[in-house]
C-alpha atoms as a PDB file:
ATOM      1  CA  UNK A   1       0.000   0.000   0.000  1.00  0.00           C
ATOM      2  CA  UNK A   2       1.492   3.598  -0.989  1.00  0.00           C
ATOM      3  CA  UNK A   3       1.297   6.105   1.811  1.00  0.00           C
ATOM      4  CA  UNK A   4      -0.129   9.971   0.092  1.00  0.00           C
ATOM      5  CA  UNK A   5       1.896  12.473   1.516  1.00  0.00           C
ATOM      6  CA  UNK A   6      -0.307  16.056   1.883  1.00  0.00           C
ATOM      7  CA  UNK A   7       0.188  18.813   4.432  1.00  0.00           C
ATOM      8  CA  UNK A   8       3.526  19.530   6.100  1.00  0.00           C
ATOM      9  CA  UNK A   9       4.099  15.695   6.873  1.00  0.00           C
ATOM     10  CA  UNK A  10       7.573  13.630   6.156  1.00  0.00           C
ATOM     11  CA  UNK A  11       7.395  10.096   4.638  1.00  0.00           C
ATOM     12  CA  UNK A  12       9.110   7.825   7.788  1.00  0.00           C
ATOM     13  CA  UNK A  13       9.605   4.289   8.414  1.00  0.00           C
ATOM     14  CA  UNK A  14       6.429   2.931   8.895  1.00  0.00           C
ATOM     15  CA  UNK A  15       7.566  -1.114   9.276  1.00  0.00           C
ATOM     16  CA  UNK A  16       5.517  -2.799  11.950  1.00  0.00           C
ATOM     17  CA  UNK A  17       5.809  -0.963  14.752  1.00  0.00           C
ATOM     18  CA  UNK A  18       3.012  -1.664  16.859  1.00  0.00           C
ATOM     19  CA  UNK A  19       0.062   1.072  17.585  1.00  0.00           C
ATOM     20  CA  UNK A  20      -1.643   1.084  20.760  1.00  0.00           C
ATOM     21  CA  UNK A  21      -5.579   2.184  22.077  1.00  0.00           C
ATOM     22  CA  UNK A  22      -6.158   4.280  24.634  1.00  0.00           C
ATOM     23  CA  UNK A  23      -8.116   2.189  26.818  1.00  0.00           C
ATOM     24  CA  UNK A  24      -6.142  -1.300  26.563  1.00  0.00           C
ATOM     25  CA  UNK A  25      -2.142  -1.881  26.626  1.00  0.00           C
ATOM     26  CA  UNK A  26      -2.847  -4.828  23.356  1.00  0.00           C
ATOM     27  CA  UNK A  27      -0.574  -3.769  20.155  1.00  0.00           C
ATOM     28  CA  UNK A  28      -3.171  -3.022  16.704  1.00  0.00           C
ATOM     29  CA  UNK A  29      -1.428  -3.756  13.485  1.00  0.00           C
ATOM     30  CA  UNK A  30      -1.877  -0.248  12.243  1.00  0.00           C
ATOM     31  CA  UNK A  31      -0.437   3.351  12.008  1.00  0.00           C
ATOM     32  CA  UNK A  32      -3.900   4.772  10.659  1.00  0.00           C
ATOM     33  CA  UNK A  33      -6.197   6.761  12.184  1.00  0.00           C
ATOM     34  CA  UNK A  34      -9.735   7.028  10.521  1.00  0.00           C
ATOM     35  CA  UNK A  35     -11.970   9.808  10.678  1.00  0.00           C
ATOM     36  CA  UNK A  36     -15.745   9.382  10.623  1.00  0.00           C
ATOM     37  CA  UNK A  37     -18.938   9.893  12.549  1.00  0.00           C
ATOM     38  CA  UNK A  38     -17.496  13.112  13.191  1.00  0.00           C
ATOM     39  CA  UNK A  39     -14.167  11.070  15.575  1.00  0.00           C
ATOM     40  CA  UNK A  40     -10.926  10.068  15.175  1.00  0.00           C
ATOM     41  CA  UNK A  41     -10.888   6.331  15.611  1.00  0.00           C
ATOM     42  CA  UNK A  42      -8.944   5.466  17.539  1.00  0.00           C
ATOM     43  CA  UNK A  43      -8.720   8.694  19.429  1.00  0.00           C
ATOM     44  CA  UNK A  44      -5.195   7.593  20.717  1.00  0.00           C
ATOM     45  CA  UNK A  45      -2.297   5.202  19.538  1.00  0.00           C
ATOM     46  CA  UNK A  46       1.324   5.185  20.911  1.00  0.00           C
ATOM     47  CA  UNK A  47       3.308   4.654  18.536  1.00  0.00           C
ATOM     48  CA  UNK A  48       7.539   4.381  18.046  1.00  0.00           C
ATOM     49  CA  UNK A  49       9.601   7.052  17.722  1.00  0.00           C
ATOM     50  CA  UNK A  50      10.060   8.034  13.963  1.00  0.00           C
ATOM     51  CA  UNK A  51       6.393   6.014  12.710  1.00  0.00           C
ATOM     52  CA  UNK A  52       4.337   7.736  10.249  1.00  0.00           C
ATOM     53  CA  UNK A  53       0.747   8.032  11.130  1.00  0.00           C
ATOM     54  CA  UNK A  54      -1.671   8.177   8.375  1.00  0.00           C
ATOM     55  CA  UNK A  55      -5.038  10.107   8.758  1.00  0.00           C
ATOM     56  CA  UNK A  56      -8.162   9.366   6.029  1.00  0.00           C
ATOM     57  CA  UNK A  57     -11.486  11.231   5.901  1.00  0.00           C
ATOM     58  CA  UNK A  58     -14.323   8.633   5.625  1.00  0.00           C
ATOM     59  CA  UNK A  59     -17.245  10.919   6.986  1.00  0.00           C
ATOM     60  CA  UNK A  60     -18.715  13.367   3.704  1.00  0.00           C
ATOM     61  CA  UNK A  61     -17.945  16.199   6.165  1.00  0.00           C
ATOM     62  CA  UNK A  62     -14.275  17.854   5.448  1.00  0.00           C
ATOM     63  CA  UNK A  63     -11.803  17.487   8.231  1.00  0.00           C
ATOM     64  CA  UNK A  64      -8.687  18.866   9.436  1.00  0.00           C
ATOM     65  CA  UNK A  65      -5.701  17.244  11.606  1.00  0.00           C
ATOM     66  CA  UNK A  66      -3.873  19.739  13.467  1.00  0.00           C
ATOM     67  CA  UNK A  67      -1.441  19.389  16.471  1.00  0.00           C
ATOM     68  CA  UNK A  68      -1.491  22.254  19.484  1.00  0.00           C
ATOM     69  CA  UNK A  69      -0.259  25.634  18.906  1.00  0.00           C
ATOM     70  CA  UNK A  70       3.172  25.523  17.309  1.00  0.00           C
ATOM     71  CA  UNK A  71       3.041  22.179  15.964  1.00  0.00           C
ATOM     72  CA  UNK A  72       4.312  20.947  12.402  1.00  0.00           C
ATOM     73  CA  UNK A  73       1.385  18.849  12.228  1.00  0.00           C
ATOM     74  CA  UNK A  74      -1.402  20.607  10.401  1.00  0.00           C
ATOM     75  CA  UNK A  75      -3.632  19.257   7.285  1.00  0.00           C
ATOM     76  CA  UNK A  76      -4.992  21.459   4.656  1.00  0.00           C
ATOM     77  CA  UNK A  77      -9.242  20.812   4.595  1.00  0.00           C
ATOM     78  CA  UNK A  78      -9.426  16.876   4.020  1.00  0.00           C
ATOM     79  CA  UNK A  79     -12.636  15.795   1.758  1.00  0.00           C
ATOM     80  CA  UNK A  80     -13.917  12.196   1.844  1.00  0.00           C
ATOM     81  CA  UNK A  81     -11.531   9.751   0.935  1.00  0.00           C
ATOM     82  CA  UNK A  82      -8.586  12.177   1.496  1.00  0.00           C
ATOM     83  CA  UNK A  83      -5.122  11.328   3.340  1.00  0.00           C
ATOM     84  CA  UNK A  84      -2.815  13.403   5.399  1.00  0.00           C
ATOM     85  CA  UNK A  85       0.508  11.443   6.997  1.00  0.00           C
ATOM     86  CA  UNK A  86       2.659  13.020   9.582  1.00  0.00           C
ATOM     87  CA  UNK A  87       6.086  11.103  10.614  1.00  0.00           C
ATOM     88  CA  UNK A  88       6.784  11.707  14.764  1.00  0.00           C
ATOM     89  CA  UNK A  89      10.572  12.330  14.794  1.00  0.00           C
ATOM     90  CA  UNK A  90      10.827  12.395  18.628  1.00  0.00           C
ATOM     91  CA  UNK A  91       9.388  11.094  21.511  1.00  0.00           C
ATOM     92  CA  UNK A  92       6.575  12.887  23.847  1.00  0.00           C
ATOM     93  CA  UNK A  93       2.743  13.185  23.495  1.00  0.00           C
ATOM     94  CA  UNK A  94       0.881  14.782  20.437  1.00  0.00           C
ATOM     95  CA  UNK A  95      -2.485  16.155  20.908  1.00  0.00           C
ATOM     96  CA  UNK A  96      -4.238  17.601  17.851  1.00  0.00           C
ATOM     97  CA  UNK A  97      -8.019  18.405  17.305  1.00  0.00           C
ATOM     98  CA  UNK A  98     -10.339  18.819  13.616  1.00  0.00           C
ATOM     99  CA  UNK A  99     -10.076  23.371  13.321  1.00  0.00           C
ATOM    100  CA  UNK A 100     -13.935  23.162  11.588  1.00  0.00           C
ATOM    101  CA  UNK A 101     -14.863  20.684  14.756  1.00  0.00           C
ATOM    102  CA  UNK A 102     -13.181  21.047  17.444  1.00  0.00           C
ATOM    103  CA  UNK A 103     -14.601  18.823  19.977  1.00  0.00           C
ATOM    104  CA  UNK A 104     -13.132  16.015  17.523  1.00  0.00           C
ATOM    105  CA  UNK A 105      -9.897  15.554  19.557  1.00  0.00           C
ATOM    106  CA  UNK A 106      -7.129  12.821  19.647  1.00  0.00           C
ATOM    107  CA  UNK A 107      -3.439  11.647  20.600  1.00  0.00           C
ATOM    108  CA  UNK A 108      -0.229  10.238  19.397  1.00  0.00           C
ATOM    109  CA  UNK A 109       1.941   8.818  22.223  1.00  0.00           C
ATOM    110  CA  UNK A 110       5.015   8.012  20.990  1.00  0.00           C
ATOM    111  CA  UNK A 111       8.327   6.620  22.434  1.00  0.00           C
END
């Protein structure tokens, strides 16, 4: 499968490092996040230092993907079906939140 690269993202090593939800310790087999029903699901993965996480829009609704105040991480206005990818260089917690929804929150823990 061939990562799309949009926003201010770098492609990374993606391998199989595993991703983990926020309410269990159990490894997923996936760096993707989906978007739909108006959610990022999951809402938060840890994941090791230098993964790529990929993003994709499946509600109608555009989306955005943008980290706190001062963060690198920030999508342009994601349509159905659209992909943004952000590679997590170092270690520490991400939050980021949709700018048009903003109750849609989530979180990267990576190390």
């Amino acid at each position: 499968m061939t990562q799309e690269m949009m926003g201010r993202g770098m492609m990374g090593r993606v391998a199989d490092d595993p991703a983990k939800t926020s309410d269990d310790s159990s490894p997923v087999p996936t760096l993707t996040v989906g978007i739909r029903d108006f959610a990022f699901t999951p809402a938060r993965i840890q994941v090791a230092t230098g993964a790529t996480v990929t993003w994709t829009n499946e509600d109608i609704v555009p989306h955005t993907v943008r980290g706190e105040i001062g963060s690198e991480m920030a999508s342009h206005l994601l349509g159905k079906g659209d992909k943004f990818s952000y590679t997590f260089p170092v270690s520490g917690t991400y939050s980021y939140y949709c700018a048009p929804h903003p109750w849609m929150t989530g979180e990267v823990i990576v190390g």
